[in-house]
PDB file of N, CA and C in Angstrom:
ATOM      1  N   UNK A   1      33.040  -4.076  -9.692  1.00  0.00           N
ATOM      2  CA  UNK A   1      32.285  -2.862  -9.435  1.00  0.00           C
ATOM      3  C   UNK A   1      30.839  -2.960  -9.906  1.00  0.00           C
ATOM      4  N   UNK A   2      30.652  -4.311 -10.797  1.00  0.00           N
ATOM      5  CA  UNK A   2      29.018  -4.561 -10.812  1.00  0.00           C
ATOM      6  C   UNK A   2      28.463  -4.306 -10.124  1.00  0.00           C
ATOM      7  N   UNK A   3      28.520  -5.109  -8.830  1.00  0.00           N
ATOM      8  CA  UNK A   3      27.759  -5.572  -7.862  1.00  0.00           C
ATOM      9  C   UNK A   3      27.609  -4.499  -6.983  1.00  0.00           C
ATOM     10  N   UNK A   4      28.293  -3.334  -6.813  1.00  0.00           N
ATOM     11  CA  UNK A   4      28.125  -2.345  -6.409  1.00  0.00           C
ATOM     12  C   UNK A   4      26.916  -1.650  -6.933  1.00  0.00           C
ATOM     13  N   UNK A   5      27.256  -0.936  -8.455  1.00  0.00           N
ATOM     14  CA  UNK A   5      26.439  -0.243  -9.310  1.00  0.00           C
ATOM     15  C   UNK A   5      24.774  -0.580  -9.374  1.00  0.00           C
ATOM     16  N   UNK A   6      25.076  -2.318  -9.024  1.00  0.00           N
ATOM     17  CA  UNK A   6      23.805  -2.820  -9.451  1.00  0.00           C
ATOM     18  C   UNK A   6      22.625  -2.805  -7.539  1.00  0.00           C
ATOM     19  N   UNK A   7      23.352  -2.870  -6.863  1.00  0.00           N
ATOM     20  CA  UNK A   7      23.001  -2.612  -5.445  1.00  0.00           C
ATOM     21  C   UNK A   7      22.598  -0.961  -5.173  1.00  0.00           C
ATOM     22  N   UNK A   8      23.609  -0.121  -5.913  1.00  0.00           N
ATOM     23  CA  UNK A   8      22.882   1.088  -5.635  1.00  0.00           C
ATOM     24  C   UNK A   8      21.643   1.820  -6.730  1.00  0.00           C
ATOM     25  N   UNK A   9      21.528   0.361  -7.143  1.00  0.00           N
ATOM     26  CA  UNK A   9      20.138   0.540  -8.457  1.00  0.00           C
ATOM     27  C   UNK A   9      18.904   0.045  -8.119  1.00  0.00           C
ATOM     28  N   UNK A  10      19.445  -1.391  -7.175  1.00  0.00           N
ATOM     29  CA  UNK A  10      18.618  -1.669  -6.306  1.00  0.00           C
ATOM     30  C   UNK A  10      17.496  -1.264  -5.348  1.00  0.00           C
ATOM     31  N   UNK A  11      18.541  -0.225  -4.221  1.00  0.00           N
ATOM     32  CA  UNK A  11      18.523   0.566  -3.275  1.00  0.00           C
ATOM     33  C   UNK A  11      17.476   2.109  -3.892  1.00  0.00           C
ATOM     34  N   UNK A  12      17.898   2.383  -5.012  1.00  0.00           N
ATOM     35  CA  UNK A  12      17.146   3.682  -5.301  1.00  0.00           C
ATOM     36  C   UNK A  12      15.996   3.519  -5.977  1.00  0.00           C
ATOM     37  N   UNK A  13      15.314   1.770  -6.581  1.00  0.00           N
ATOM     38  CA  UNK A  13      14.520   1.432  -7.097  1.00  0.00           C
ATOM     39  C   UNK A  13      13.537   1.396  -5.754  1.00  0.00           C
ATOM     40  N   UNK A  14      13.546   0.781  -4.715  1.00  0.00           N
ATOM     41  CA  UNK A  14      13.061   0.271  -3.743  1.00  0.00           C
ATOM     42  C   UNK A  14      12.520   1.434  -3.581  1.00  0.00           C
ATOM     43  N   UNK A  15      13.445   2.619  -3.007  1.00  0.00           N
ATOM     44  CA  UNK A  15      12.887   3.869  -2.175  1.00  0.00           C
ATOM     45  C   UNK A  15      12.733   4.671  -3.113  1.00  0.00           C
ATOM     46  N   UNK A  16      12.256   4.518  -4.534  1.00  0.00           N
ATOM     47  CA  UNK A  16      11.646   4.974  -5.252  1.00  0.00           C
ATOM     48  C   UNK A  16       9.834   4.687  -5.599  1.00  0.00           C
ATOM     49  N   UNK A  17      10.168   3.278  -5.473  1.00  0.00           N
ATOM     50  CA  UNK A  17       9.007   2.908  -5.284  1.00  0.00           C
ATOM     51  C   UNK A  17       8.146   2.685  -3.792  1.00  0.00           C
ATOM     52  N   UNK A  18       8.771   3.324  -2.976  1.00  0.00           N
ATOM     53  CA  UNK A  18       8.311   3.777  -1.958  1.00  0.00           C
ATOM     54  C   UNK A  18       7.923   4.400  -1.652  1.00  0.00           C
ATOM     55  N   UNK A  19       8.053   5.732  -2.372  1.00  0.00           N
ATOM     56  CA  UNK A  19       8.227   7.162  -2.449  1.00  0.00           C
ATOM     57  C   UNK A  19       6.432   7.180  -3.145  1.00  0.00           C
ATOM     58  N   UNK A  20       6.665   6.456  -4.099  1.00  0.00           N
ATOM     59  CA  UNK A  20       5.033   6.268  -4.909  1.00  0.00           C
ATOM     60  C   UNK A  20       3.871   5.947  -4.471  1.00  0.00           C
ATOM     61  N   UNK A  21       4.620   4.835  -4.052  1.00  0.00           N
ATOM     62  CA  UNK A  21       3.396   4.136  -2.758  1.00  0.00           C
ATOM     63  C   UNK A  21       3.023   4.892  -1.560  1.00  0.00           C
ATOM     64  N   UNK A  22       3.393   5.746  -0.948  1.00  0.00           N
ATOM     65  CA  UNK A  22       3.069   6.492   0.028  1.00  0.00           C
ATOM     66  C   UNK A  22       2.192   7.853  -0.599  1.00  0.00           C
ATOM     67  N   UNK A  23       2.654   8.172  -1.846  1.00  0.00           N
ATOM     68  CA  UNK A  23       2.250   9.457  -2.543  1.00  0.00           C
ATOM     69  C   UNK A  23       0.685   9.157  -3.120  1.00  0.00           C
ATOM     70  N   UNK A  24       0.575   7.641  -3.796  1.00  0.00           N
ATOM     71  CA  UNK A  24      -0.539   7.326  -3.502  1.00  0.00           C
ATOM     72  C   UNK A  24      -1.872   7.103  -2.538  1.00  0.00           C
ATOM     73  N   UNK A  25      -1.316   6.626  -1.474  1.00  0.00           N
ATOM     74  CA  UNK A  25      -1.872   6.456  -0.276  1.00  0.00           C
ATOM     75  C   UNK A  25      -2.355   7.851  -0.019  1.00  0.00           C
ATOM     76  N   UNK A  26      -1.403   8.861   0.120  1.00  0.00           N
ATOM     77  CA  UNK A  26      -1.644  10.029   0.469  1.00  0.00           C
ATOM     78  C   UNK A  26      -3.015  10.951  -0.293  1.00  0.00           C
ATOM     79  N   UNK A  27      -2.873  10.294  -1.744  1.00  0.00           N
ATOM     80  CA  UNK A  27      -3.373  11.074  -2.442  1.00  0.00           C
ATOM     81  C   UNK A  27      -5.283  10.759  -2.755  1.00  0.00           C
ATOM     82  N   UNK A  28      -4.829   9.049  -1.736  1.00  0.00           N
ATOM     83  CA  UNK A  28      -6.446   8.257  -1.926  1.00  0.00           C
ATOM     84  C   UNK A  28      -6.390   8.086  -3.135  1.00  0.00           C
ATOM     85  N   UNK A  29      -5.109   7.569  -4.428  1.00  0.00           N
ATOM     86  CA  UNK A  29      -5.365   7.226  -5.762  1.00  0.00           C
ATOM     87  C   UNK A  29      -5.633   5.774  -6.145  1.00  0.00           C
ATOM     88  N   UNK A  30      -6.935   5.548  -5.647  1.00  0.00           N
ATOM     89  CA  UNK A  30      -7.225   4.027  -6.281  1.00  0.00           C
ATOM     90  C   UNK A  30      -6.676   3.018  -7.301  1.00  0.00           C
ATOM     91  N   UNK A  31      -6.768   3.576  -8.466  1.00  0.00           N
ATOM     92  CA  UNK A  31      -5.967   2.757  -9.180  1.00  0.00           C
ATOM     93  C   UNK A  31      -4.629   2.939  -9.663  1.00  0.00           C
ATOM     94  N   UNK A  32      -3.679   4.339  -9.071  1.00  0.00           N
ATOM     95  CA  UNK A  32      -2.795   4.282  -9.036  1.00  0.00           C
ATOM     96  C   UNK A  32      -2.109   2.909  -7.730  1.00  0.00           C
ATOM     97  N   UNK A  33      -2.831   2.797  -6.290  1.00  0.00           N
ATOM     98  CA  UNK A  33      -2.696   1.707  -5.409  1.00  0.00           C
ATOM     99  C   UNK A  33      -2.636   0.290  -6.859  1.00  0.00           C
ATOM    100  N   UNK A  34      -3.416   0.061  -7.305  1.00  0.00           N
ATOM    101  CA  UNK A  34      -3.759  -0.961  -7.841  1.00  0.00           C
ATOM    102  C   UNK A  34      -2.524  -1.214  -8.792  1.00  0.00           C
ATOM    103  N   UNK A  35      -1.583  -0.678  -9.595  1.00  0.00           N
ATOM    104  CA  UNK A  35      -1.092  -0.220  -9.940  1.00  0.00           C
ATOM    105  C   UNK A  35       0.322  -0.347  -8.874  1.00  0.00           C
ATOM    106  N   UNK A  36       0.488  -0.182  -7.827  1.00  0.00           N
ATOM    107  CA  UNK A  36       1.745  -0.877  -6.924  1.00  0.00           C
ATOM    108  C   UNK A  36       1.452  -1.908  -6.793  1.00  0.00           C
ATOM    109  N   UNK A  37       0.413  -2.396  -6.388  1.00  0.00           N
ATOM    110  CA  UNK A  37      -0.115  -3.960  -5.843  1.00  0.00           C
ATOM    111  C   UNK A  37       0.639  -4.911  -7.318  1.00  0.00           C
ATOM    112  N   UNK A  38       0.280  -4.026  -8.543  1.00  0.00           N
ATOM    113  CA  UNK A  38       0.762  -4.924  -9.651  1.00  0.00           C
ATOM    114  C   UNK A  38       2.280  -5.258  -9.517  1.00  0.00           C
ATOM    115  N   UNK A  39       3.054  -4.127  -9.224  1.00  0.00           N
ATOM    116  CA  UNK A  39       4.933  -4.650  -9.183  1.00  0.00           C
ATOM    117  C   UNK A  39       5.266  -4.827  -7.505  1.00  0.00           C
ATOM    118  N   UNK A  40       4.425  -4.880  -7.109  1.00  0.00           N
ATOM    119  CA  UNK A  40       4.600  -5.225  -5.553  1.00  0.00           C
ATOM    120  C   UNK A  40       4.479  -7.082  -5.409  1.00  0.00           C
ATOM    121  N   UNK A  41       3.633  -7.191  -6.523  1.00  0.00           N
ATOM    122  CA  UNK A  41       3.274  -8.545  -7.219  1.00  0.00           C
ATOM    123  C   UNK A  41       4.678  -9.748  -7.166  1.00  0.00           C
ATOM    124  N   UNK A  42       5.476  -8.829  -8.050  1.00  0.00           N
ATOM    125  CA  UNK A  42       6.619  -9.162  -8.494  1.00  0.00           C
ATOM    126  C   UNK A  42       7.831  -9.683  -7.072  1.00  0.00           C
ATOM    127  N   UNK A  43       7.758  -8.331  -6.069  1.00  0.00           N
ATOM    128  CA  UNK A  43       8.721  -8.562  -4.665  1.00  0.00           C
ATOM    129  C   UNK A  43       8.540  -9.782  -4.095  1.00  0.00           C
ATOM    130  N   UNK A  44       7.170  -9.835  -4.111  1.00  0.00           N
ATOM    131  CA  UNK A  44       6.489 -10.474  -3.276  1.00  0.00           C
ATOM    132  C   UNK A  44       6.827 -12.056  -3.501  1.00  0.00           C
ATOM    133  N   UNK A  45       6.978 -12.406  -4.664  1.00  0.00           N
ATOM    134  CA  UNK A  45       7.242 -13.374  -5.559  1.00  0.00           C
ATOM    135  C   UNK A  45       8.548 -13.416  -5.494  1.00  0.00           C
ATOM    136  N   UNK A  46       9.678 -12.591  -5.560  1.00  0.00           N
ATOM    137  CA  UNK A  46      10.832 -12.722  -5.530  1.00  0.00           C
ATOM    138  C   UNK A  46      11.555 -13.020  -4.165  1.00  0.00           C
ATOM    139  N   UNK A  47      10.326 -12.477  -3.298  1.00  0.00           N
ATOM    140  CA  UNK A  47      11.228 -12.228  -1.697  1.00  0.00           C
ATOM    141  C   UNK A  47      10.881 -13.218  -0.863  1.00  0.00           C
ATOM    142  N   UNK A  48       9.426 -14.633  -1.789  1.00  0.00           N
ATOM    143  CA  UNK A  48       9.276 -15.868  -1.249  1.00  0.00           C
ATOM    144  C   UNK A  48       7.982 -15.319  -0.012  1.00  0.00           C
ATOM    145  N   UNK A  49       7.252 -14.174  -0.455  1.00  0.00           N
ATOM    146  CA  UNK A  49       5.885 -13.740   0.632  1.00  0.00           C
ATOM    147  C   UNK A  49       4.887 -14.328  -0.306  1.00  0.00           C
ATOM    148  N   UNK A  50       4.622 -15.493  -0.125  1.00  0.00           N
ATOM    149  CA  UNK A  50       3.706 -16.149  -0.920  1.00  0.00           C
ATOM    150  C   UNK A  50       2.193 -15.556  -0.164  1.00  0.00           C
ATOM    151  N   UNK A  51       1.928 -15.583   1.350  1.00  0.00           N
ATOM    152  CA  UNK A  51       0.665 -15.274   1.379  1.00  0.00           C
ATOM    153  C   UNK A  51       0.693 -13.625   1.183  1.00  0.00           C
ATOM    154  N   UNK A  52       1.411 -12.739   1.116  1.00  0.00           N
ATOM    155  CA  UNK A  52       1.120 -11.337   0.386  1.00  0.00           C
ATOM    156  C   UNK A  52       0.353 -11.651  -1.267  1.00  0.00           C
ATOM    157  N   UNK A  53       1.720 -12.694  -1.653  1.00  0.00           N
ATOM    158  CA  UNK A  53       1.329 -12.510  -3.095  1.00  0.00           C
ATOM    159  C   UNK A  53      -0.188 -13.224  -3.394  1.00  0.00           C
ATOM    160  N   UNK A  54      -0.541 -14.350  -2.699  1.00  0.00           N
ATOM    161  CA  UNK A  54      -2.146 -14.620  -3.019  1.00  0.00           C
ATOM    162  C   UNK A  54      -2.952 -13.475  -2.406  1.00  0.00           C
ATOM    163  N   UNK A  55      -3.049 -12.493  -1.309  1.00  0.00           N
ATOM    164  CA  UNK A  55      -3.931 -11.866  -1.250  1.00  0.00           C
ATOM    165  C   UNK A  55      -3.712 -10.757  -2.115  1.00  0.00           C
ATOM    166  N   UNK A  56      -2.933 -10.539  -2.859  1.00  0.00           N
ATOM    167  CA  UNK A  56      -2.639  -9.433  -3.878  1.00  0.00           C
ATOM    168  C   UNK A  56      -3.387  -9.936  -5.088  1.00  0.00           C
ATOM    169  N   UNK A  57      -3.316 -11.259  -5.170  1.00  0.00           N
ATOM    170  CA  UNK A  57      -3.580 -11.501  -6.630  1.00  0.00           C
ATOM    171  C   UNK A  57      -5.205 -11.869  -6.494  1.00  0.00           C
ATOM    172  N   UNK A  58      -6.018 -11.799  -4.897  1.00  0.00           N
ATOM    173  CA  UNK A  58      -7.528 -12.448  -5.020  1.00  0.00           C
ATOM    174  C   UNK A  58      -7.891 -10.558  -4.990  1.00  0.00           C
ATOM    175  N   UNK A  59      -6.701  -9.558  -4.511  1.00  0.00           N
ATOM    176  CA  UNK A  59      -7.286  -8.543  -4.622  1.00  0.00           C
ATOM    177  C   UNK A  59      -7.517  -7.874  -6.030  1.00  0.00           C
ATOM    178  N   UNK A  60      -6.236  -8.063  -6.905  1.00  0.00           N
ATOM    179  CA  UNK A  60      -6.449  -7.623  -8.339  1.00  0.00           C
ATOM    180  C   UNK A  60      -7.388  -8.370  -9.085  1.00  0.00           C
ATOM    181  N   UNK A  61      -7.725  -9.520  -9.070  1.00  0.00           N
ATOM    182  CA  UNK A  61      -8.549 -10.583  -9.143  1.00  0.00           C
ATOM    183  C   UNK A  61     -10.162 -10.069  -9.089  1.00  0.00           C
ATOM    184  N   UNK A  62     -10.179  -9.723  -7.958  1.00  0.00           N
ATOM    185  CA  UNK A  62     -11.585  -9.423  -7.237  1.00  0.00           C
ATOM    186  C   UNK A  62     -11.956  -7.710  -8.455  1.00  0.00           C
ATOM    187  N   UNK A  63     -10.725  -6.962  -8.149  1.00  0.00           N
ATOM    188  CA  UNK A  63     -11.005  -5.766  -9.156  1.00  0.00           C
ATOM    189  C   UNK A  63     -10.910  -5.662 -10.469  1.00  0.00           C
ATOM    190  N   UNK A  64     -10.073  -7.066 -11.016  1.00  0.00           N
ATOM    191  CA  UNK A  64     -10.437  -6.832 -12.450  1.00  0.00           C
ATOM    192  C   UNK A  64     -11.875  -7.792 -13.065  1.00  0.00           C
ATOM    193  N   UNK A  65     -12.950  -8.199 -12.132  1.00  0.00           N
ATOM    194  CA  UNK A  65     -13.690  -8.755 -12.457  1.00  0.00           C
ATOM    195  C   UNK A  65     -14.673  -9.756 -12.189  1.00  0.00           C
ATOM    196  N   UNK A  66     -13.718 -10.249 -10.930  1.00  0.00           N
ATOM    197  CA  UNK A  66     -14.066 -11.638 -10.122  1.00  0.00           C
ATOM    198  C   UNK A  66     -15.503 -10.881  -9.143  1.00  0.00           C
ATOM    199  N   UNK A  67     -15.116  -9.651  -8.554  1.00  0.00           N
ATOM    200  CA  UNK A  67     -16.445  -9.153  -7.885  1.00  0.00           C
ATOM    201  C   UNK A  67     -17.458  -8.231  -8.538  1.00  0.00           C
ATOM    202  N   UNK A  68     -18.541  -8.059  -8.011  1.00  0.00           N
ATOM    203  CA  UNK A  68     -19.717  -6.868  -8.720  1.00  0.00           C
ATOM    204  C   UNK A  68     -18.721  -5.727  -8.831  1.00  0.00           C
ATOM    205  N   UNK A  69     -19.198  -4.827 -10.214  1.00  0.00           N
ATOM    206  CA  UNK A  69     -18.762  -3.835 -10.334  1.00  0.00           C
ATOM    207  C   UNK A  69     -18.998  -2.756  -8.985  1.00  0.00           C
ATOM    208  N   UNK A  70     -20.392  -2.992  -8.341  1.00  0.00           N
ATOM    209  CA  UNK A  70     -20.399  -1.880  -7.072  1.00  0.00           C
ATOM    210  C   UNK A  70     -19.284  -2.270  -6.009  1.00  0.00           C
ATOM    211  N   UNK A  71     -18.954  -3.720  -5.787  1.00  0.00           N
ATOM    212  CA  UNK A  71     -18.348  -4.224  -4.265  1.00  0.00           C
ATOM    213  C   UNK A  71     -16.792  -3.981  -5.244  1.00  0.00           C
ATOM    214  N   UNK A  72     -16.431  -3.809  -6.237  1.00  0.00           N
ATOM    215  CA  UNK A  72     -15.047  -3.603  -6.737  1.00  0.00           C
ATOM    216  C   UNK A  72     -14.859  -1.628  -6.996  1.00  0.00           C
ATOM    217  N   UNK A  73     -15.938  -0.939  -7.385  1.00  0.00           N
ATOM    218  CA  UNK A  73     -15.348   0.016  -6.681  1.00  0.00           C
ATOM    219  C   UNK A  73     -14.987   0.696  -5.670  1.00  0.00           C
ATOM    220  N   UNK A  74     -16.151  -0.071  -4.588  1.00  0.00           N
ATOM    221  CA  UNK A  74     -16.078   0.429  -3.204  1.00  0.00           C
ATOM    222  C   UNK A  74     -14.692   0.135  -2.438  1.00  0.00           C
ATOM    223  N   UNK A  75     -13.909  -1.009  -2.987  1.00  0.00           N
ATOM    224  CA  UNK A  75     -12.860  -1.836  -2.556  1.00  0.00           C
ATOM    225  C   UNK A  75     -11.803  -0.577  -3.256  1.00  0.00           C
ATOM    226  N   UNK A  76     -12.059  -0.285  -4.382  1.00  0.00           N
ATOM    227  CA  UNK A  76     -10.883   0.661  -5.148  1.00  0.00           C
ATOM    228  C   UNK A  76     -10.599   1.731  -4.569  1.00  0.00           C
ATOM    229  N   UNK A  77     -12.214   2.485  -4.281  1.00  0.00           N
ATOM    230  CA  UNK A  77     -11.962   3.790  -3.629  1.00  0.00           C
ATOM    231  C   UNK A  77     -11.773   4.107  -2.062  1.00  0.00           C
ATOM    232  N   UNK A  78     -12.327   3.114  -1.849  1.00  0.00           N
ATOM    233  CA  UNK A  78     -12.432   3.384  -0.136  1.00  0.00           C
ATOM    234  C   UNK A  78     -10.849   2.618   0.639  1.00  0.00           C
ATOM    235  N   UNK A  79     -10.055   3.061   0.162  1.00  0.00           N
ATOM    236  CA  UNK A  79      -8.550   2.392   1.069  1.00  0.00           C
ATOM    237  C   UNK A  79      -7.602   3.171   1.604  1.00  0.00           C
ATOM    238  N   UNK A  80      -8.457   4.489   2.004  1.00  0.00           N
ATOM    239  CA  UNK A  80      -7.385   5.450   2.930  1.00  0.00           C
ATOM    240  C   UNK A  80      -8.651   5.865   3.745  1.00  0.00           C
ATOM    241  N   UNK A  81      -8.291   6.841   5.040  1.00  0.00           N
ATOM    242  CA  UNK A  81      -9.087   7.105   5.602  1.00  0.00           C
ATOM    243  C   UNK A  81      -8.342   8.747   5.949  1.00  0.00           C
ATOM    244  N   UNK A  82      -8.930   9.879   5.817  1.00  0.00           N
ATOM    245  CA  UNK A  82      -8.393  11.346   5.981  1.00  0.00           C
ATOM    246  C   UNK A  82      -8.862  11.593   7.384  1.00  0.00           C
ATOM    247  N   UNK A  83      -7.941  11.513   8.729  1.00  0.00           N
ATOM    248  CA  UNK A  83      -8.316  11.970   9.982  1.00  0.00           C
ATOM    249  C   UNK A  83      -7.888  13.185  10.256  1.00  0.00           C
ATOM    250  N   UNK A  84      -7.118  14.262   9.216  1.00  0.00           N
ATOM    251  CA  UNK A  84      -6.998  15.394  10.106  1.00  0.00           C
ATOM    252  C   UNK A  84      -7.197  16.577   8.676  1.00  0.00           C
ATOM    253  N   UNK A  85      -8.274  16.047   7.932  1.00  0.00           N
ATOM    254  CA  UNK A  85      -8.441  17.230   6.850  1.00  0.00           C
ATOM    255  C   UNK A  85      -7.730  17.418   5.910  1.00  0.00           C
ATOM    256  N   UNK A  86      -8.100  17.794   4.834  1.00  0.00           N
ATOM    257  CA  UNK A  86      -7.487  18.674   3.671  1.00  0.00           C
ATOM    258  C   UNK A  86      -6.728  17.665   3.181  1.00  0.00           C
ATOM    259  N   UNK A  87      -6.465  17.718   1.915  1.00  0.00           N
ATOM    260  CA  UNK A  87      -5.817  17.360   0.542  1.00  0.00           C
ATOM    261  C   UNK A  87      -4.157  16.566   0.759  1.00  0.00           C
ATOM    262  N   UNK A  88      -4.156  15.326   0.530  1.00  0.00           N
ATOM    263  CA  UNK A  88      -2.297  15.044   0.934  1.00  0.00           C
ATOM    264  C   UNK A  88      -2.523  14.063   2.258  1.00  0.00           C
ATOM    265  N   UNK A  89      -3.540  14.567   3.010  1.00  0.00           N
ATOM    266  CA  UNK A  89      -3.325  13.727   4.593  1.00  0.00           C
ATOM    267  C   UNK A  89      -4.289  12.618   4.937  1.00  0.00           C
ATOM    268  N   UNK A  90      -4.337  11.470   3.617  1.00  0.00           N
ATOM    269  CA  UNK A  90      -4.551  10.268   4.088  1.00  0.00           C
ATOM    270  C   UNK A  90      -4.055   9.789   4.762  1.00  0.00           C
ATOM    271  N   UNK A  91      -4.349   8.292   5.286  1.00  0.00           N
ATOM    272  CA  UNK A  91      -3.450   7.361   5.684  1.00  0.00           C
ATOM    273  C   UNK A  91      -3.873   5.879   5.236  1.00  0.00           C
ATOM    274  N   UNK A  92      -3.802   5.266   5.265  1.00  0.00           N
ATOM    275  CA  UNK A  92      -4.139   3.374   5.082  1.00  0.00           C
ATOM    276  C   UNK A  92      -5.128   3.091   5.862  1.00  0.00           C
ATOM    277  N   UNK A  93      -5.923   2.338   5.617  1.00  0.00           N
ATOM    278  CA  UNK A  93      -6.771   1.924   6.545  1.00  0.00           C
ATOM    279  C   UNK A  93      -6.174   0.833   7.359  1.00  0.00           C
ATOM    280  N   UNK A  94      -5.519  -0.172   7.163  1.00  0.00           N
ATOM    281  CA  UNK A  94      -4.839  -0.700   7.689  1.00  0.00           C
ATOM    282  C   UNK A  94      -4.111  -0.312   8.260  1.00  0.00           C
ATOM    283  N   UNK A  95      -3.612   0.307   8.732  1.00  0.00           N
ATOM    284  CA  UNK A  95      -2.523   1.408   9.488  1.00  0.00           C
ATOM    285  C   UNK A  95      -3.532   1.953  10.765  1.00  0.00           C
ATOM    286  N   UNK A  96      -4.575   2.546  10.236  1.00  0.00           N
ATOM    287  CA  UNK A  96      -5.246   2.895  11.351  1.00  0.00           C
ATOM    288  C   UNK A  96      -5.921   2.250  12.004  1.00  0.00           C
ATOM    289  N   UNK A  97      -6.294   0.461  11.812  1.00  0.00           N
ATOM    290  CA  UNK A  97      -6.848  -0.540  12.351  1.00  0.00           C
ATOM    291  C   UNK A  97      -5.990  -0.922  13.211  1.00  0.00           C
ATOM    292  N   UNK A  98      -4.408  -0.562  12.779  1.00  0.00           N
ATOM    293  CA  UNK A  98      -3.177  -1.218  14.232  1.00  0.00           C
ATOM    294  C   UNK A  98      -3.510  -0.166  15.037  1.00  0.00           C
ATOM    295  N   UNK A  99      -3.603   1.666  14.521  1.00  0.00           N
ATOM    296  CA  UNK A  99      -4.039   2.323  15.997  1.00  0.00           C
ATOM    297  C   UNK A  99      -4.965   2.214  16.761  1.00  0.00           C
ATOM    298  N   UNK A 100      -6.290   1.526  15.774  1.00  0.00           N
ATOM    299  CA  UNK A 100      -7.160   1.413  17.047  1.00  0.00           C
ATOM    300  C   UNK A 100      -6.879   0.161  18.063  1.00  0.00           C
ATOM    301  N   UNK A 101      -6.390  -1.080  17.208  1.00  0.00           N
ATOM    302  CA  UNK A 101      -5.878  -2.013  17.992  1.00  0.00           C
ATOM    303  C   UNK A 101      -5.229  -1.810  19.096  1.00  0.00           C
ATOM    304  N   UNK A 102      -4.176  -1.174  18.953  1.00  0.00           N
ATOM    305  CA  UNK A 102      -3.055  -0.639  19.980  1.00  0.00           C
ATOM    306  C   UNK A 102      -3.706   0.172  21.365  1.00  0.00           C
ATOM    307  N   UNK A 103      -4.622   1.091  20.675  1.00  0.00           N
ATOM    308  CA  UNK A 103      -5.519   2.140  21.742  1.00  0.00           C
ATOM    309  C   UNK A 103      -6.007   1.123  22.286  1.00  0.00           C
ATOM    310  N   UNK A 104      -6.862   0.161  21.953  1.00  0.00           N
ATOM    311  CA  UNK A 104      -7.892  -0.882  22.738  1.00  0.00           C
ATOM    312  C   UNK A 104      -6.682  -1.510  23.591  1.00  0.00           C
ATOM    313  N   UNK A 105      -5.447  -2.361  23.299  1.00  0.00           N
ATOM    314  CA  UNK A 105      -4.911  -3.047  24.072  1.00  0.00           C
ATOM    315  C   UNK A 105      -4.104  -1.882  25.182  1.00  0.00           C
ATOM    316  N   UNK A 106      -3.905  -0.836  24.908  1.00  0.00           N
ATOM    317  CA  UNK A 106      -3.746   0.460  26.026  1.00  0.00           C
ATOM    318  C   UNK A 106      -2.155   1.010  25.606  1.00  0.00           C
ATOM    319  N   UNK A 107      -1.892   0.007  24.100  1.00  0.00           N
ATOM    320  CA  UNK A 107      -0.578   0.761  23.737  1.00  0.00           C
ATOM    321  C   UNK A 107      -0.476   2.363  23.173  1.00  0.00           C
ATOM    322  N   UNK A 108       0.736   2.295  22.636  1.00  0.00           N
ATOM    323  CA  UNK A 108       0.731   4.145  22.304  1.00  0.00           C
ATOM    324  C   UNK A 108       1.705   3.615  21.044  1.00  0.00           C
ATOM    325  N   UNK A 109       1.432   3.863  20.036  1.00  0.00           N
ATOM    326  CA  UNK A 109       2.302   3.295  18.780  1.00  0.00           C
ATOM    327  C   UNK A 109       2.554   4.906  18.188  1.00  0.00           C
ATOM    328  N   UNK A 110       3.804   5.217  17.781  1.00  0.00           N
ATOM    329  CA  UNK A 110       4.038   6.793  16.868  1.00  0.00           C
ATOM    330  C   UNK A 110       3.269   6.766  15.458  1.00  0.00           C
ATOM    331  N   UNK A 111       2.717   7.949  15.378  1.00  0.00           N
ATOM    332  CA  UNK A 111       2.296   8.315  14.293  1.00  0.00           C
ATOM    333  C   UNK A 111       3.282   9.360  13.396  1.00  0.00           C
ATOM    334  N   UNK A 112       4.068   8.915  11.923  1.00  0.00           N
ATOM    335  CA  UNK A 112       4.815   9.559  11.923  1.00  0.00           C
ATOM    336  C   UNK A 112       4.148   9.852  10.455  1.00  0.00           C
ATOM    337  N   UNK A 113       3.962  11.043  10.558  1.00  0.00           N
ATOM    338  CA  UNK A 113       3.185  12.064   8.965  1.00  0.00           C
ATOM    339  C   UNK A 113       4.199  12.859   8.506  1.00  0.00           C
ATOM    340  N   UNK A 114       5.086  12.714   7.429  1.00  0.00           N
ATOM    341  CA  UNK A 114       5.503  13.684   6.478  1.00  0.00           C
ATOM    342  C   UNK A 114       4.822  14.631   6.070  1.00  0.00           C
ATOM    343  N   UNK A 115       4.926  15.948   6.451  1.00  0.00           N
ATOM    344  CA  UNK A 115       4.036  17.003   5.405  1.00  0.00           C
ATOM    345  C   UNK A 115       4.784  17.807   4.537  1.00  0.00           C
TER     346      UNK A 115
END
């Protein structure tokens, strides 16, 4: 019954920390992001995504020092983009680079917003 217990510890860790990561995003919290990137560090490493984990680590890298203090906050703060107003309704910038992608190639990809 370990392997059970320990799977549904698993399972509620994951979509816990999912739950964060989106709440961040949402919230445009810079160094709370910075801050997943750190135990996202860890998956990444465990789950064998080696090129996640080097661009994670030239990104924490770059913000704890490696870049100018101006080009490392601009990188901290600027990683959501708010397209429909008010407080809660970020999104990723990356996320919205696949919609414009998609629009240019003439696809239609769902936009799915929790409010």
């Amino acid at each position: 019954m370990d392997h059970v217990r320990n799977y549904a510890r698993a399972v509620t860790w994951s979509g816990l920390l999912d739950l964060c990561h989106r709440d961040t995003i949402r919230e445009a919290d810079g160094p709370a992001m910075m801050s997943m990137w750190r135990v996202n560090m860890l998956r990444f490493w465990g789950g064998n995504h080696f090129k996640y984990l080097q661009a994670g680590h030239r990104l924490l890298a770059g913000i704890g020092g490696w870049w100018t203090p101006y080009v490392a906050e601009e990188v901290l703060h600027n990683r959501t983009v708010n397209l429909t107003g008010g407080l809660g309704h970020n999104v990723a910038m990356d996320r919205v680079c696949e919609f414009l992608n998609a629009e240019f190639k003439g696809q239609t990809l769902q936009f799915q917003c929790c409010h």
